[in-house]
N, C-alpha and C. Protein backbone atom coordinates (compact mmCIF):
# COMPACT_ATOMS: atom_id res chain seq x y z
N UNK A 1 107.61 310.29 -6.85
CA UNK A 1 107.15 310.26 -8.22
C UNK A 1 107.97 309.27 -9.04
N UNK A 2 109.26 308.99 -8.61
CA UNK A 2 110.32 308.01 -9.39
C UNK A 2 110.02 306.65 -9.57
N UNK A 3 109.06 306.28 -8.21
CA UNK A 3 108.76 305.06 -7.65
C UNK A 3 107.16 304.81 -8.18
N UNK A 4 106.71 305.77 -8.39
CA UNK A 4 104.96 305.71 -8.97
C UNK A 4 105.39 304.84 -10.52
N UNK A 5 106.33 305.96 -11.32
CA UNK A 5 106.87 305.69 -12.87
C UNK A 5 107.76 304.28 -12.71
N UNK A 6 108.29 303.55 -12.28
CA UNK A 6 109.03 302.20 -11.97
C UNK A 6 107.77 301.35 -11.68
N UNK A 7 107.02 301.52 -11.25
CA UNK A 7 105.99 300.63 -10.44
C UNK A 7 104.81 300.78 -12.04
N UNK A 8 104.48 301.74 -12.55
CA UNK A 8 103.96 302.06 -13.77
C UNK A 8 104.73 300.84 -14.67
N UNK A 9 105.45 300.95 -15.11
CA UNK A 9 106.33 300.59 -16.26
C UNK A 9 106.59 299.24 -15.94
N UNK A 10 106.88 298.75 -14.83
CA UNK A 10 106.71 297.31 -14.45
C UNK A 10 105.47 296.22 -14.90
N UNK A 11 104.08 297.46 -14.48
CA UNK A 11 102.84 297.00 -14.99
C UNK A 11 102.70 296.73 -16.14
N UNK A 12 102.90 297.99 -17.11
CA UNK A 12 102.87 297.98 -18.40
C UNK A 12 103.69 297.08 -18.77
N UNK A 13 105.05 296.69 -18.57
CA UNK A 13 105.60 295.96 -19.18
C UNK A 13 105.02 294.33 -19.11
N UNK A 14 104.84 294.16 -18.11
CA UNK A 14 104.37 292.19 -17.48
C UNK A 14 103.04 292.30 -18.21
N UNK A 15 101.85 293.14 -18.52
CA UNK A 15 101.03 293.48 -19.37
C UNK A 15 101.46 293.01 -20.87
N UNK A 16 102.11 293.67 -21.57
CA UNK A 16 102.91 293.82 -22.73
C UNK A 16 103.54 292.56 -23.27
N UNK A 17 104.09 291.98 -21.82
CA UNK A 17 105.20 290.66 -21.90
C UNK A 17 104.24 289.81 -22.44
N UNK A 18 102.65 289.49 -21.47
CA UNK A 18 101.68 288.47 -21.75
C UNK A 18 101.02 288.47 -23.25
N UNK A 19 100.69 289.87 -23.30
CA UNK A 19 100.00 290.29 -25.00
C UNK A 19 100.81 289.71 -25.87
N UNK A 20 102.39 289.59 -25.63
CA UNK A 20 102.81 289.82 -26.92
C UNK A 20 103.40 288.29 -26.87
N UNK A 21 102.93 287.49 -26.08
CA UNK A 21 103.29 286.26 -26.36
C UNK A 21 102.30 285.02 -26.41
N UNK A 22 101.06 286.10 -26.32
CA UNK A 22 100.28 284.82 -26.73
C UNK A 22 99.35 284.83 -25.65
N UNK A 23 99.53 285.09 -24.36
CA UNK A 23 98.85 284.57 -23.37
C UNK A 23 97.42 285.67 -22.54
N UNK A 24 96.56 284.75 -22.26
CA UNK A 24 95.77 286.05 -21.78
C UNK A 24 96.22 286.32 -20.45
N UNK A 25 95.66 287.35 -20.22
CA UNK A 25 95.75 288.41 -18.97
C UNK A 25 94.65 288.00 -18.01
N UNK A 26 95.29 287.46 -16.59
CA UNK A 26 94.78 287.26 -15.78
C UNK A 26 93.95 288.79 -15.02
N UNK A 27 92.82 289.51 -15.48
CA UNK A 27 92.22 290.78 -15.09
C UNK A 27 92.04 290.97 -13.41
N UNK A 28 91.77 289.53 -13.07
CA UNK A 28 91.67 289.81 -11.37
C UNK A 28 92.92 290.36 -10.57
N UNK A 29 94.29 289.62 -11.54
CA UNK A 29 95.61 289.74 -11.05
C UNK A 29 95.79 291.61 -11.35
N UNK A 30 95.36 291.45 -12.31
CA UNK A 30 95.95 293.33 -12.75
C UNK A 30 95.04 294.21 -12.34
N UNK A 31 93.87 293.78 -11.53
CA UNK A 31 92.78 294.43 -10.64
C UNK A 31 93.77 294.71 -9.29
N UNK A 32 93.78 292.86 -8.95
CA UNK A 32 94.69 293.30 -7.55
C UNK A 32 96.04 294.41 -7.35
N UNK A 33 96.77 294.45 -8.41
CA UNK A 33 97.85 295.14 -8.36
C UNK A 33 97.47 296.37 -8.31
N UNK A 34 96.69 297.02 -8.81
CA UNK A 34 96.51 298.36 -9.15
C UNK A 34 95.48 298.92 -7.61
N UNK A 35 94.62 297.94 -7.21
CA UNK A 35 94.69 298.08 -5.69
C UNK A 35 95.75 298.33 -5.04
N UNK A 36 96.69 297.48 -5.17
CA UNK A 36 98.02 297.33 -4.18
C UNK A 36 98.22 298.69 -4.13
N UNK A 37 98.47 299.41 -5.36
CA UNK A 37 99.37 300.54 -5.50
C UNK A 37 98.82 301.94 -5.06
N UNK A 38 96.88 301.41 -5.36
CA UNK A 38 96.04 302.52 -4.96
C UNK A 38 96.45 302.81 -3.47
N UNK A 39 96.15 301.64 -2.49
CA UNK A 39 95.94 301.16 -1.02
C UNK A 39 97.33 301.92 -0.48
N UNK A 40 98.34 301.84 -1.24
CA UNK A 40 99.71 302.78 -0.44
C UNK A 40 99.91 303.96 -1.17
N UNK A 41 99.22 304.48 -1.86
CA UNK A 41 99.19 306.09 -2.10
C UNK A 41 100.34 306.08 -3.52
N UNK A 42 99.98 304.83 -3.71
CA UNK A 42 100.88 305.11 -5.08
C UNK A 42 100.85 305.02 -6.51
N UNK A 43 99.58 305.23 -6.54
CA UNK A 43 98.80 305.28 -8.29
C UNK A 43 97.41 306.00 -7.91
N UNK A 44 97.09 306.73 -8.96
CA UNK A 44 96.05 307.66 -8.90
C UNK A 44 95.44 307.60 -10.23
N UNK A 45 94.84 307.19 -11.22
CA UNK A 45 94.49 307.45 -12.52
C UNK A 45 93.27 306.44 -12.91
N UNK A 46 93.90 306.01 -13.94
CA UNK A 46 93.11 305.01 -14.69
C UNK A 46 93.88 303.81 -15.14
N UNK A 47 93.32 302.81 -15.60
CA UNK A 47 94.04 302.16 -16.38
C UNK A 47 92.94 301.14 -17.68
N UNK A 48 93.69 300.82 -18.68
CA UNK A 48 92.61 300.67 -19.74
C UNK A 48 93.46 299.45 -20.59
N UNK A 49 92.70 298.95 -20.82
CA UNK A 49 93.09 297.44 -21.53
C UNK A 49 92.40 297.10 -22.58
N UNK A 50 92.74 297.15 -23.93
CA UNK A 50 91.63 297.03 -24.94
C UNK A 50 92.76 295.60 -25.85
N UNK A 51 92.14 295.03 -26.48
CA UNK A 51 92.63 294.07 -27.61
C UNK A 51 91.84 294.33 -29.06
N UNK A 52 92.20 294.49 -29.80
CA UNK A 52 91.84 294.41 -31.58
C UNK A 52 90.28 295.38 -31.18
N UNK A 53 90.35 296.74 -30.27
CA UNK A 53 89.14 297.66 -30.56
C UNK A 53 88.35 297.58 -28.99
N UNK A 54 88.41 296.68 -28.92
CA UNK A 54 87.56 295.79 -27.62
C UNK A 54 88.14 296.02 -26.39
N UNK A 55 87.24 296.69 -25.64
CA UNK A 55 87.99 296.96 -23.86
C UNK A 55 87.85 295.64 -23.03
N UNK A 56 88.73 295.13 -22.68
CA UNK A 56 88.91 294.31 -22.14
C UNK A 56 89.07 293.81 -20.73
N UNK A 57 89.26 295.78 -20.13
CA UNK A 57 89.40 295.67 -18.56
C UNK A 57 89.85 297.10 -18.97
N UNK A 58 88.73 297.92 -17.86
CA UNK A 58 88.92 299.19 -17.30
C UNK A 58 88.89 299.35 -16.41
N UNK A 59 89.49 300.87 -15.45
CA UNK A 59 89.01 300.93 -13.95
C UNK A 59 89.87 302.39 -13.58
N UNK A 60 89.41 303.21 -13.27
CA UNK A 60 89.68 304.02 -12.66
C UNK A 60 89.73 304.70 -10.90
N UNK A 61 90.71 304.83 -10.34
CA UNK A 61 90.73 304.50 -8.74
C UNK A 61 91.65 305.91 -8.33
N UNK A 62 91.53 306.14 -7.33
CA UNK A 62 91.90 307.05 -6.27
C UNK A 62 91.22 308.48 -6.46
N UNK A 63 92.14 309.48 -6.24
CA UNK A 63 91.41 310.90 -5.74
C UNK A 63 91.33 311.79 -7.31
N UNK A 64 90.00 312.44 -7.27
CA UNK A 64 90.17 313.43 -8.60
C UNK A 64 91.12 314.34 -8.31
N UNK A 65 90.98 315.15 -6.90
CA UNK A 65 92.00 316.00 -6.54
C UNK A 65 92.36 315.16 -5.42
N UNK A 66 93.77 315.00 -5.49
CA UNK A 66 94.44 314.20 -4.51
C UNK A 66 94.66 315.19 -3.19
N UNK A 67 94.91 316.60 -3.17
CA UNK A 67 95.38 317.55 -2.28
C UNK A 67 94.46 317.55 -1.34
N UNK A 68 93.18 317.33 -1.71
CA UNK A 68 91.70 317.29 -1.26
C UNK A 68 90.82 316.21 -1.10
N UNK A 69 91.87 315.36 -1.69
CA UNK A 69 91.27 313.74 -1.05
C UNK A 69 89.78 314.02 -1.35
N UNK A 70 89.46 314.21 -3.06
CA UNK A 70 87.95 314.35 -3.71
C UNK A 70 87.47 313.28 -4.12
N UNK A 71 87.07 312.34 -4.27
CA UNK A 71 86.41 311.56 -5.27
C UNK A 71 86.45 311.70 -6.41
């Protein structure tokens, strides 16, 4: 769980770093990553990207119930 929240906060931050300096967000790049993390059992949720109201990149990936490997 230590390594899910480090790997989280990394995202968010390099996310954060680009917003707040101007630059856009490569979406394929922050697609691939969140694969990466799905593909080794190490992110389960959602993730959501909006600018001034506007979604900009959504996606939700892995198990509803993970114990049960549900959809």
């Amino acid at each position: 769980m230590k390594h899910i929240k480090q790997y989280l906060f990394l995202l968010a931050l390099l996310i954060t770093t680009h917003i707040a300096f101007g630059q856009s967000i490569d979406y394929t790049k922050a697609d691939a990553a969140i694969n990466l993390f799905v593909d080794s059992n190490k992110f389960s949720g959602v993730v959501l990207i909006a600018e001034k109201g506007k979604v900009k990149f959504k996606k939700a990936a892995g198990y509803i119930n993970y114990a049960e490997q549900k959809n």
